[in-house]
PDB file of N, CA and C in Angstrom:
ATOM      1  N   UNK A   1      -1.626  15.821 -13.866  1.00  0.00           N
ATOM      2  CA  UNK A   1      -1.877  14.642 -13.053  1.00  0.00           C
ATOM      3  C   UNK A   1      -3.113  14.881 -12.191  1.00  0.00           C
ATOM      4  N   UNK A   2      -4.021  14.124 -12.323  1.00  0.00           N
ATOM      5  CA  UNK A   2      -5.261  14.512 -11.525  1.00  0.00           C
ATOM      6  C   UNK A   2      -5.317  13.576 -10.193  1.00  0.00           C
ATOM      7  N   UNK A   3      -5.913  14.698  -9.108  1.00  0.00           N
ATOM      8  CA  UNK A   3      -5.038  13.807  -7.506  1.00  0.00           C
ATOM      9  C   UNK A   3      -6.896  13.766  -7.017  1.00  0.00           C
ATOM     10  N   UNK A   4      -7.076  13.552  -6.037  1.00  0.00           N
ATOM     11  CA  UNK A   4      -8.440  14.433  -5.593  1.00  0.00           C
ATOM     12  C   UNK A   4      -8.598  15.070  -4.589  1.00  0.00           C
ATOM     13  N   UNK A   5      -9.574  16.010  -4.699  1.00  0.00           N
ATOM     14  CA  UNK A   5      -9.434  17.315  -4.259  1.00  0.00           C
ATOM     15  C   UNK A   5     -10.596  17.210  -3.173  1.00  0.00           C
ATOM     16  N   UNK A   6     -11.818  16.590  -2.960  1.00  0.00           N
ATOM     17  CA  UNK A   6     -12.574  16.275  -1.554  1.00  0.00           C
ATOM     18  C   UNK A   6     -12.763  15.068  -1.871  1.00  0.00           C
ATOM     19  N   UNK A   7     -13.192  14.619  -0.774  1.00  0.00           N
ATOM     20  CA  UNK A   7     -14.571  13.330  -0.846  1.00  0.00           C
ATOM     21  C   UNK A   7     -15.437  13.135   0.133  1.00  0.00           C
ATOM     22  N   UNK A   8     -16.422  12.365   0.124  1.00  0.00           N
ATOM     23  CA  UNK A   8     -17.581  12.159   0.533  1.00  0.00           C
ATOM     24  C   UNK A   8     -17.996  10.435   0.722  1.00  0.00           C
ATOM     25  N   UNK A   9     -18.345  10.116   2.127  1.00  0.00           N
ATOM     26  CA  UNK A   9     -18.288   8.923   2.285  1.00  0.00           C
ATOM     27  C   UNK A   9     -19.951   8.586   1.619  1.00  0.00           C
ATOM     28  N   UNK A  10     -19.952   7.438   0.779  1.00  0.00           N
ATOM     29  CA  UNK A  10     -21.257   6.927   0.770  1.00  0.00           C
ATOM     30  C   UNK A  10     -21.599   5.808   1.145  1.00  0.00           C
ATOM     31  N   UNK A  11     -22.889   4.926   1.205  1.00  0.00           N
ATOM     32  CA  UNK A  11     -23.235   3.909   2.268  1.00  0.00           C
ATOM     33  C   UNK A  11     -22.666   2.466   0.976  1.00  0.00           C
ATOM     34  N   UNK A  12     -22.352   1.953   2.144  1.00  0.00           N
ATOM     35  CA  UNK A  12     -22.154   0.196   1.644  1.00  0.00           C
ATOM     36  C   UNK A  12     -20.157   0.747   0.991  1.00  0.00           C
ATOM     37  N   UNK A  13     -19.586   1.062   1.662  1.00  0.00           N
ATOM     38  CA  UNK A  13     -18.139   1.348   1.085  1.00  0.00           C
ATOM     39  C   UNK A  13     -17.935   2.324  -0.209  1.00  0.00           C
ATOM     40  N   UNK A  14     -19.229   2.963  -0.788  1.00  0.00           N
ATOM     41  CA  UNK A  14     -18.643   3.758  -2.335  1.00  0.00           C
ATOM     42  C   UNK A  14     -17.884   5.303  -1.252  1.00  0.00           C
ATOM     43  N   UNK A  15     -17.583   5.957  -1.898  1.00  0.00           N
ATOM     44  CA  UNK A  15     -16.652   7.097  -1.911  1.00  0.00           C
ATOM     45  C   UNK A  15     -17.023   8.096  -3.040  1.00  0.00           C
ATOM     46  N   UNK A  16     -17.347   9.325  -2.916  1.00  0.00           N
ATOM     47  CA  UNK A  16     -17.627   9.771  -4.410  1.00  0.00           C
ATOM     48  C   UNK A  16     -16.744  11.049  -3.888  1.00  0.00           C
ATOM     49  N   UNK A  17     -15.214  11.188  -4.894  1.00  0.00           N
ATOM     50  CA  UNK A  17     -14.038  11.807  -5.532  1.00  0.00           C
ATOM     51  C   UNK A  17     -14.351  13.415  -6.318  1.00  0.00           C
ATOM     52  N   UNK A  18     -14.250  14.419  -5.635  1.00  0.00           N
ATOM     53  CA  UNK A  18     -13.962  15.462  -6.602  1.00  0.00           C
ATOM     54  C   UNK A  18     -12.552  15.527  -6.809  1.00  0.00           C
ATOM     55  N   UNK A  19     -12.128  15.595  -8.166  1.00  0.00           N
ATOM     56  CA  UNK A  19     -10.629  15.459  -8.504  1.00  0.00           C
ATOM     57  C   UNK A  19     -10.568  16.937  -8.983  1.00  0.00           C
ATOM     58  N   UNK A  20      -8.943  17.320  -9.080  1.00  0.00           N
ATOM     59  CA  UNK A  20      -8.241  18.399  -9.162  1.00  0.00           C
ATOM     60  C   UNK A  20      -9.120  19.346 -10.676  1.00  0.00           C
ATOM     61  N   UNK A  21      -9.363  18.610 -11.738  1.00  0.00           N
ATOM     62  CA  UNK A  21     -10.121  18.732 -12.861  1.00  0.00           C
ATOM     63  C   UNK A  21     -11.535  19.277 -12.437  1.00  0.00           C
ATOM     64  N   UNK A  22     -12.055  18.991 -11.594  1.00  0.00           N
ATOM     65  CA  UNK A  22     -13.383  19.391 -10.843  1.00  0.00           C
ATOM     66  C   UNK A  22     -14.282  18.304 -11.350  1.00  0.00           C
ATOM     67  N   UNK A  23     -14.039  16.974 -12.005  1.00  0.00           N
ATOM     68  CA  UNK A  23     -14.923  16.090 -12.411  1.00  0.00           C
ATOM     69  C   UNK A  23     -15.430  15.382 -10.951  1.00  0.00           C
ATOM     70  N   UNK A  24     -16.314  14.752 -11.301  1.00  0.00           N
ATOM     71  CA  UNK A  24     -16.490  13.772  -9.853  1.00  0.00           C
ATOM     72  C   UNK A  24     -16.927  11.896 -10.258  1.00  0.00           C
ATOM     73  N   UNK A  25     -16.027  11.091  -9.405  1.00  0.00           N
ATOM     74  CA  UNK A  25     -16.360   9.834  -9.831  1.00  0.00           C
ATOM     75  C   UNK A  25     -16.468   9.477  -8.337  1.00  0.00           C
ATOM     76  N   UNK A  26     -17.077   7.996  -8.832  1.00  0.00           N
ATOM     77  CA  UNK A  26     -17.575   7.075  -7.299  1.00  0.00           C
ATOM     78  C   UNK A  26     -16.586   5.898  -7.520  1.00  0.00           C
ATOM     79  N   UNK A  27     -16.212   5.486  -6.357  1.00  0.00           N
ATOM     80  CA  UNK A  27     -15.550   4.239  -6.371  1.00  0.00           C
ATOM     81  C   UNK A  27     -15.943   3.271  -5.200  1.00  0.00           C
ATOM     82  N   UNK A  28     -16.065   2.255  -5.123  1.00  0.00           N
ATOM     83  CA  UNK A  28     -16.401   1.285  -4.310  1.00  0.00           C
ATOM     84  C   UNK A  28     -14.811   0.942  -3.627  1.00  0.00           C
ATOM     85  N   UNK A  29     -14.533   1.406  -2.275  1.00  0.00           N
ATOM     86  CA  UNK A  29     -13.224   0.949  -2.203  1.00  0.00           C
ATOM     87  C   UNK A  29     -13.272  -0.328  -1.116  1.00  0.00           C
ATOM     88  N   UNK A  30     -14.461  -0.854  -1.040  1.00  0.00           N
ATOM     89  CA  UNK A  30     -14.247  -2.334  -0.131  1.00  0.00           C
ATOM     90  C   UNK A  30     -13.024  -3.442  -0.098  1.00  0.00           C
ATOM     91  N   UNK A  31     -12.979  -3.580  -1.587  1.00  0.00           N
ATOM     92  CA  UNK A  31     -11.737  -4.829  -2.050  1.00  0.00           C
ATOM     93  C   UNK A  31     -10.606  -3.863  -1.715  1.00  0.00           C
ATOM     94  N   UNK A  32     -10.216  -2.857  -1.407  1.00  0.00           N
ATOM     95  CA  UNK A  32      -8.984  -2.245  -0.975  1.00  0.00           C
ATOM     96  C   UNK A  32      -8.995  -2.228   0.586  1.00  0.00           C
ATOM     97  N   UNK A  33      -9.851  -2.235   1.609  1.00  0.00           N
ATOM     98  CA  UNK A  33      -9.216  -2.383   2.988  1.00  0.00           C
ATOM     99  C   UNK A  33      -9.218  -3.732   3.081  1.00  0.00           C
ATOM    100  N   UNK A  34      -7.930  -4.081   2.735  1.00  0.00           N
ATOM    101  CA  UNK A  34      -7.580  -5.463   3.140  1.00  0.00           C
ATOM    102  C   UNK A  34      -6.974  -5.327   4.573  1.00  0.00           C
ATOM    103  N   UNK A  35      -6.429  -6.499   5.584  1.00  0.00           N
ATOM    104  CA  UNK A  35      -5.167  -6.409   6.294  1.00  0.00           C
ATOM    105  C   UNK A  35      -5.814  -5.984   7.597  1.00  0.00           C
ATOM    106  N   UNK A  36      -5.080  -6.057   8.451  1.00  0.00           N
ATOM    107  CA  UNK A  36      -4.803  -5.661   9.965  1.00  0.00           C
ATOM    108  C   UNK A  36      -4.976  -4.314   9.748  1.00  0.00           C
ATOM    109  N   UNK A  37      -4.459  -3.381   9.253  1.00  0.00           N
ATOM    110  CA  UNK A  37      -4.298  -1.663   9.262  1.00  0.00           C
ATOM    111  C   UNK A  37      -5.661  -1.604   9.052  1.00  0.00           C
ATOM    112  N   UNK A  38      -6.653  -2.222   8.286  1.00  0.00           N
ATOM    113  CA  UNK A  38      -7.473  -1.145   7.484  1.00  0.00           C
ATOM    114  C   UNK A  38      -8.483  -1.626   8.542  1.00  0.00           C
ATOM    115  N   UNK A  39      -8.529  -3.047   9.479  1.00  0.00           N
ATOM    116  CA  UNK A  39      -9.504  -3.630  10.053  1.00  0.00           C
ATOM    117  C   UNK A  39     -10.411  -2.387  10.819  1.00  0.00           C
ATOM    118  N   UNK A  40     -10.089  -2.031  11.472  1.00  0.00           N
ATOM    119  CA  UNK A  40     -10.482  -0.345  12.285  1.00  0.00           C
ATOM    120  C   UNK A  40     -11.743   0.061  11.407  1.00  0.00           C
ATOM    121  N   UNK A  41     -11.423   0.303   9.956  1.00  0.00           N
ATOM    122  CA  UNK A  41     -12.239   1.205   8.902  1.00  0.00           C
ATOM    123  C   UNK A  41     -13.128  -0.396   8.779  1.00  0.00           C
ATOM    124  N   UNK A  42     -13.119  -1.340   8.196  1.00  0.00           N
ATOM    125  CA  UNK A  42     -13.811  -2.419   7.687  1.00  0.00           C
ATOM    126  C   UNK A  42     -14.884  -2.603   8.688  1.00  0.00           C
ATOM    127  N   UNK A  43     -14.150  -2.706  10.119  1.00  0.00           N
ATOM    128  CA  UNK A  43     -15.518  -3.021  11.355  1.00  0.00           C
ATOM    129  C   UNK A  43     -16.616  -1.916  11.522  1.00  0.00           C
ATOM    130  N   UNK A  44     -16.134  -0.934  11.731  1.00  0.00           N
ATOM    131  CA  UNK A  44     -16.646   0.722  12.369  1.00  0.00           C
ATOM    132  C   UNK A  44     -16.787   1.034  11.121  1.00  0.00           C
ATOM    133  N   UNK A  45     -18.001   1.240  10.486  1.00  0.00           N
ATOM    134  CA  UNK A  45     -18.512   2.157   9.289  1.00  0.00           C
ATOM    135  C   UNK A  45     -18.578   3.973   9.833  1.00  0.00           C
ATOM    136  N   UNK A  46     -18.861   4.227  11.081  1.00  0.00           N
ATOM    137  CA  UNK A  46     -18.681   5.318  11.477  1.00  0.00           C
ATOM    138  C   UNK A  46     -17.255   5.929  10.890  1.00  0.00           C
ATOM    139  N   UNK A  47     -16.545   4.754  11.323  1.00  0.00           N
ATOM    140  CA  UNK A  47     -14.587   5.625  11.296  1.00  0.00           C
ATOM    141  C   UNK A  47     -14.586   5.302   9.960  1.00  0.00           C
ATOM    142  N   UNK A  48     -14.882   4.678   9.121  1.00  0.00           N
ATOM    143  CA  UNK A  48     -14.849   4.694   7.102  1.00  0.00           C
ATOM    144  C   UNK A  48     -15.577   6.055   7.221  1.00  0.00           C
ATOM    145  N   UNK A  49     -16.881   6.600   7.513  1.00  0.00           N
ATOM    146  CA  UNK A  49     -17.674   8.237   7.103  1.00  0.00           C
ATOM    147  C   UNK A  49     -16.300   8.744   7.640  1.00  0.00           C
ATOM    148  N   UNK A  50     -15.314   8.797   8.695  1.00  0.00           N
ATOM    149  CA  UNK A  50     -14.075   9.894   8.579  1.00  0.00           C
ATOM    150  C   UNK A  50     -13.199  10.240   7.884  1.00  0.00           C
ATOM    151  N   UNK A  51     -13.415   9.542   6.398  1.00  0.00           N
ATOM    152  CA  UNK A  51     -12.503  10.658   5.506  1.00  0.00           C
ATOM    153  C   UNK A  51     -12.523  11.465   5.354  1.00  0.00           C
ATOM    154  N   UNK A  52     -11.381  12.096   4.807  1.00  0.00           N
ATOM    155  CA  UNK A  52     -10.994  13.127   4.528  1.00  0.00           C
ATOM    156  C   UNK A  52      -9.695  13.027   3.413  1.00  0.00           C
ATOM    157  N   UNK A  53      -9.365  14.317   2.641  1.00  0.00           N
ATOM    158  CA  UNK A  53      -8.483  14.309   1.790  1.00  0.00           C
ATOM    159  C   UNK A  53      -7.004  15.040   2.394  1.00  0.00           C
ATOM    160  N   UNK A  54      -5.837  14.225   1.956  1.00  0.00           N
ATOM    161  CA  UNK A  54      -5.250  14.733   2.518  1.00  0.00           C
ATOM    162  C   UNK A  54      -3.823  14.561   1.076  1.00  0.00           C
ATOM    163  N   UNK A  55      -3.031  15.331   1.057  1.00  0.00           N
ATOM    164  CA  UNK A  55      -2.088  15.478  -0.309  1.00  0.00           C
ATOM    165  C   UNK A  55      -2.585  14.504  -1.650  1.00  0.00           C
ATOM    166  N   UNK A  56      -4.092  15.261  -1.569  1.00  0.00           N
ATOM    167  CA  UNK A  56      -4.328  14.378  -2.822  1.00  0.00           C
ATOM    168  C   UNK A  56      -4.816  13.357  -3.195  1.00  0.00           C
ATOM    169  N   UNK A  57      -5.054  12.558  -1.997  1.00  0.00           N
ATOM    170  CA  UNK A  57      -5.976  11.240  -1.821  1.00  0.00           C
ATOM    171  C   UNK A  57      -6.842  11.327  -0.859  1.00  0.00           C
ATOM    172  N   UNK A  58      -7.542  10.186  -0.437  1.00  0.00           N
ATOM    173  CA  UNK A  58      -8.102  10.091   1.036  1.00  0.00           C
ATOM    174  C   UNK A  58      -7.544   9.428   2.075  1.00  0.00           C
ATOM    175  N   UNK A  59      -7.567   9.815   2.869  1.00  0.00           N
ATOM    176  CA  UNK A  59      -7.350   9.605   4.338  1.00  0.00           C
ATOM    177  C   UNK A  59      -8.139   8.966   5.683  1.00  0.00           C
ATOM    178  N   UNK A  60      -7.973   8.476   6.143  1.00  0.00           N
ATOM    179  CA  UNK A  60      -8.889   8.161   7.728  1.00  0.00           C
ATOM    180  C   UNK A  60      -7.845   8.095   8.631  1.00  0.00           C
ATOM    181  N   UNK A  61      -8.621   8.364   9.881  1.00  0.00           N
ATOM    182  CA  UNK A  61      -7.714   8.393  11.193  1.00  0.00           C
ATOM    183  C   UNK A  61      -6.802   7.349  11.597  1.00  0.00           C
ATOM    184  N   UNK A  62      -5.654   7.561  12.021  1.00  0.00           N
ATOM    185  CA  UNK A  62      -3.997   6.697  12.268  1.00  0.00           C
ATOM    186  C   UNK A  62      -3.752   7.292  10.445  1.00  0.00           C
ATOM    187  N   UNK A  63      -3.661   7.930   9.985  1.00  0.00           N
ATOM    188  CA  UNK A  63      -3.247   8.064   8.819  1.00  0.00           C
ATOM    189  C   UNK A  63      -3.123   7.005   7.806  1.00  0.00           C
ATOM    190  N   UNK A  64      -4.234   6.370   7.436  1.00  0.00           N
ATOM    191  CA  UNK A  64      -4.181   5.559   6.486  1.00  0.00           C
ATOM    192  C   UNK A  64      -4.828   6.009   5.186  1.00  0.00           C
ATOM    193  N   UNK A  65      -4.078   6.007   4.274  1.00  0.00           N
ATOM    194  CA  UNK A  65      -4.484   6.243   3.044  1.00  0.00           C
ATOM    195  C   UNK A  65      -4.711   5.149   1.990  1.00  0.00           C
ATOM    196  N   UNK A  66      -4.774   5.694   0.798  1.00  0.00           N
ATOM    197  CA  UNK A  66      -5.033   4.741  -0.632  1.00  0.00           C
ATOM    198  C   UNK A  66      -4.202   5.553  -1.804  1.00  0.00           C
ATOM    199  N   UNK A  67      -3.055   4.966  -2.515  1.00  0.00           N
ATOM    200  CA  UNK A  67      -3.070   5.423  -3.769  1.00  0.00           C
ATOM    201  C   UNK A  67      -3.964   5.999  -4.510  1.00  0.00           C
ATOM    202  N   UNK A  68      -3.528   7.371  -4.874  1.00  0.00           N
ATOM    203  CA  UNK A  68      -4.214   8.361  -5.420  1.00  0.00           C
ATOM    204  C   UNK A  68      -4.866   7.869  -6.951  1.00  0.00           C
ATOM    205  N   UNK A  69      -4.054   7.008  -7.693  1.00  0.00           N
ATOM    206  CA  UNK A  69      -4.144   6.370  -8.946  1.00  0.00           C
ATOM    207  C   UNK A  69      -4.525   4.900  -8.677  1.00  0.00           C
ATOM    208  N   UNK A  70      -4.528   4.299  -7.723  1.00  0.00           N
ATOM    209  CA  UNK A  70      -5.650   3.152  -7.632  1.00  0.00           C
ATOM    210  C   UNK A  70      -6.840   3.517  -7.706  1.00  0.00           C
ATOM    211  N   UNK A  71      -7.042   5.043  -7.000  1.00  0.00           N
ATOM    212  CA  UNK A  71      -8.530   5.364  -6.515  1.00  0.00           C
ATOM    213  C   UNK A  71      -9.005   6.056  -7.737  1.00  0.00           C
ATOM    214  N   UNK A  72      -8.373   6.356  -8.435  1.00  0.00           N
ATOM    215  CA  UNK A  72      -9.522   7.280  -9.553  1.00  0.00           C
ATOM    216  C   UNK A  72      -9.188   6.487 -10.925  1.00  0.00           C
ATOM    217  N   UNK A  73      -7.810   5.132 -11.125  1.00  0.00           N
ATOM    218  CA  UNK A  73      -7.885   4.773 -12.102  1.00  0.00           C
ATOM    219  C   UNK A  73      -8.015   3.048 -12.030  1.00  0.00           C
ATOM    220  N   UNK A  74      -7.710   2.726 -10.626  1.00  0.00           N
ATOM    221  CA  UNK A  74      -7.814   1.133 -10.331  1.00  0.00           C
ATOM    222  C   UNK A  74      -6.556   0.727 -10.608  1.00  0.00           C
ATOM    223  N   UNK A  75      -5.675   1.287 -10.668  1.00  0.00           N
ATOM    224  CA  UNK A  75      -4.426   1.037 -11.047  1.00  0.00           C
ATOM    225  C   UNK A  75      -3.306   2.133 -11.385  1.00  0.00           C
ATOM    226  N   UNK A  76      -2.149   2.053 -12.240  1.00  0.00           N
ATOM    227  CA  UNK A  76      -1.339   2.972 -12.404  1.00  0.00           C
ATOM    228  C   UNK A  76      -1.950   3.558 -13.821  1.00  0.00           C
ATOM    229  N   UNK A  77      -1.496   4.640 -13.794  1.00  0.00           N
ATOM    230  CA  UNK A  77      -2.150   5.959 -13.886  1.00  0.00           C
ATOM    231  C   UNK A  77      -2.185   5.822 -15.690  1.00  0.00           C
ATOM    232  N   UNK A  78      -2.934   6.342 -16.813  1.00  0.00           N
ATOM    233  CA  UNK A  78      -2.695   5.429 -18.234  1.00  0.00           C
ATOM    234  C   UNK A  78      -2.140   6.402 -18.692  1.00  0.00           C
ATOM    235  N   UNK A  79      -1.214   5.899 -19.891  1.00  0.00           N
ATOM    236  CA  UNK A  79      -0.327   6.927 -20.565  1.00  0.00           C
ATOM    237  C   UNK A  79      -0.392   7.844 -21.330  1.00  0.00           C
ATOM    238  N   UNK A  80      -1.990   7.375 -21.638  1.00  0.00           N
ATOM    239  CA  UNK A  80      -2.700   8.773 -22.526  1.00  0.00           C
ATOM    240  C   UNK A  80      -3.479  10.064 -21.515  1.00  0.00           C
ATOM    241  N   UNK A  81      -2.480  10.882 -22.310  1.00  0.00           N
ATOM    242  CA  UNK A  81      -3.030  12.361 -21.505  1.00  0.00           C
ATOM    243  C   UNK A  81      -4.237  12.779 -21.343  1.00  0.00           C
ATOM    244  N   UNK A  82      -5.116  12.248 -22.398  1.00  0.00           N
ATOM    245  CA  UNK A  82      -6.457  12.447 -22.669  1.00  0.00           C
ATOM    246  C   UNK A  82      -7.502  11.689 -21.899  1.00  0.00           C
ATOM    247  N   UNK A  83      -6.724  10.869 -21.465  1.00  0.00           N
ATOM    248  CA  UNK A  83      -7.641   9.032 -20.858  1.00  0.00           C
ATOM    249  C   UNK A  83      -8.672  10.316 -19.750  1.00  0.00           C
ATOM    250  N   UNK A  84      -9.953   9.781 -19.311  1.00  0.00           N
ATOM    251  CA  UNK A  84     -10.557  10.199 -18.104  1.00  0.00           C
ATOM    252  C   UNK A  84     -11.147   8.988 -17.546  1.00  0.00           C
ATOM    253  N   UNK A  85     -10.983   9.174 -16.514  1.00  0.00           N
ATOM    254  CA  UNK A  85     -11.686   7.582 -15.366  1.00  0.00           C
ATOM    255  C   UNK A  85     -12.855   7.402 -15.614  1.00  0.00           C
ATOM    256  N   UNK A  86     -13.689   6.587 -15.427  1.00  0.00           N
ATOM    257  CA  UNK A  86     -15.016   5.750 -15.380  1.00  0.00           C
ATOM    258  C   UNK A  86     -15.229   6.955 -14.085  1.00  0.00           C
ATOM    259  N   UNK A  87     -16.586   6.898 -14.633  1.00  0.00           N
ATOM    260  CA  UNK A  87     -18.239   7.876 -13.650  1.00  0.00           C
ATOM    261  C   UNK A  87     -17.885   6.771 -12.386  1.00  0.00           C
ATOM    262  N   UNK A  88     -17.853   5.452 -12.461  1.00  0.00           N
ATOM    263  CA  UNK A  88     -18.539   4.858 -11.424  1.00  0.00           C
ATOM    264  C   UNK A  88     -17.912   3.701 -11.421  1.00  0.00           C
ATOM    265  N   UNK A  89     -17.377   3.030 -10.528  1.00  0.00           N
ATOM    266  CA  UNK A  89     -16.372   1.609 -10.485  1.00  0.00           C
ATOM    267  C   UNK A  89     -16.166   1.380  -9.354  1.00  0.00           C
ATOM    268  N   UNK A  90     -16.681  -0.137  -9.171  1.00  0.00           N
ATOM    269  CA  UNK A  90     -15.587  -1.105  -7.915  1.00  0.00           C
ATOM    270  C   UNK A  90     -14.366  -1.577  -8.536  1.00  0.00           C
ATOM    271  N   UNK A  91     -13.491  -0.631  -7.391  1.00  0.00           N
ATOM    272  CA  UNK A  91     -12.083  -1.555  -7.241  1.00  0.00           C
ATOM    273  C   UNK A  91     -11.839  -2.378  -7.233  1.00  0.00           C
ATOM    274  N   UNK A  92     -10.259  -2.998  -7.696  1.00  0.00           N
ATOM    275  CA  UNK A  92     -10.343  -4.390  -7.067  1.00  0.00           C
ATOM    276  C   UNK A  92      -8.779  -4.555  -6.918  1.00  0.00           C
ATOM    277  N   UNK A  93      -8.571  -4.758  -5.582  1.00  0.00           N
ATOM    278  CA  UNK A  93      -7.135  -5.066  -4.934  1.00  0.00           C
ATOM    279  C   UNK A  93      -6.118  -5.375  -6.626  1.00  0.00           C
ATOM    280  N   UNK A  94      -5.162  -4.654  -5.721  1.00  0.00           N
ATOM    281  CA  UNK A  94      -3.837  -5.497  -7.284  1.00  0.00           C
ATOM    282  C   UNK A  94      -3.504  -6.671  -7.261  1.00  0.00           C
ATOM    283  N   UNK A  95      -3.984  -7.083  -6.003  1.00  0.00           N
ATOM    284  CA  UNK A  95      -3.421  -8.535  -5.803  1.00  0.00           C
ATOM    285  C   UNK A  95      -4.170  -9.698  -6.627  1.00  0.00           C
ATOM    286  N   UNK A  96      -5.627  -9.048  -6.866  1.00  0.00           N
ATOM    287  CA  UNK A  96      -6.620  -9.777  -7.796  1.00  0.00           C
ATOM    288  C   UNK A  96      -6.221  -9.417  -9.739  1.00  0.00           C
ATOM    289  N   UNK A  97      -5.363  -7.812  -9.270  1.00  0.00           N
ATOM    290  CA  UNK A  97      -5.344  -7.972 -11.003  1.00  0.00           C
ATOM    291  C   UNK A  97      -4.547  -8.711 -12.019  1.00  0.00           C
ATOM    292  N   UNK A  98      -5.159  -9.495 -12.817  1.00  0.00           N
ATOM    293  CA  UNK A  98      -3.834 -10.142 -13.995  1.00  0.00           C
ATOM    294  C   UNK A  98      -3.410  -9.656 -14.513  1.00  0.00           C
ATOM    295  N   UNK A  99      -2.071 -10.033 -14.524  1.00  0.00           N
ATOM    296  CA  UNK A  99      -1.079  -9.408 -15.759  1.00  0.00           C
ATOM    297  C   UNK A  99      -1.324  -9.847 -16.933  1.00  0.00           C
ATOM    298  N   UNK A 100      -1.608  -8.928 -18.198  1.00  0.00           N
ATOM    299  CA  UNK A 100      -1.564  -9.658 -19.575  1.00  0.00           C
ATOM    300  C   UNK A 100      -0.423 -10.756 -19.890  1.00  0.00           C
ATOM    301  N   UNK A 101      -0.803 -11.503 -20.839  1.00  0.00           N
ATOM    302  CA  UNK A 101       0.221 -12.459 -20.822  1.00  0.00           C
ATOM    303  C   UNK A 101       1.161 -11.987 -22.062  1.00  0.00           C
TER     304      UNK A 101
END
């Protein structure tokens, strides 16, 4: 199961992920601070540069995190053992994703 292992804030919301594998991907996690909790990180770009990794995901101060498998796959995690994430991707809330029909 690949979790990630640092990260690194970059400008305009990307994030770039060293995972447990030692690969490294970027993710745009803007469409994920939705809500009241995340408002703190969305206003103050300073307090978004305070991540940090913490059991495997990232973290910012009041302890707010992100699913470890939103962040490196945009979703739940795929069933092939072999699958590896995209170099480079904006997220996009689950609330935006469709279900196949």
């Amino acid at each position: 199961m690949l979790l990630v292992r640092s990260a690194e804030a970059l400008e305009d919301y990307w994030v770039r992920l060293t995972l447990t594998d030692g690969s490294q991907v970027e993710r745009n996690v803007r469409a994920l601070l939705r809500g009241p909790v995340f408002e703190p990180i969305r206003s103050d770009y300073r307090r978004f540069r305070r991540i940090r990794v913490r059991g495997g995901t990232v973290e910012w101060p009041d302890q707010l995190d992100l699913d470890p498998n939103v962040l490196i796959w945009n979703g739940p995690r795929p069933r092939d053992p072999d699958a590896r994430p995209e170099k480079r991707l904006e997220l996009t809330h689950p609330s935006e994703l469709v279900a196949a029909p």
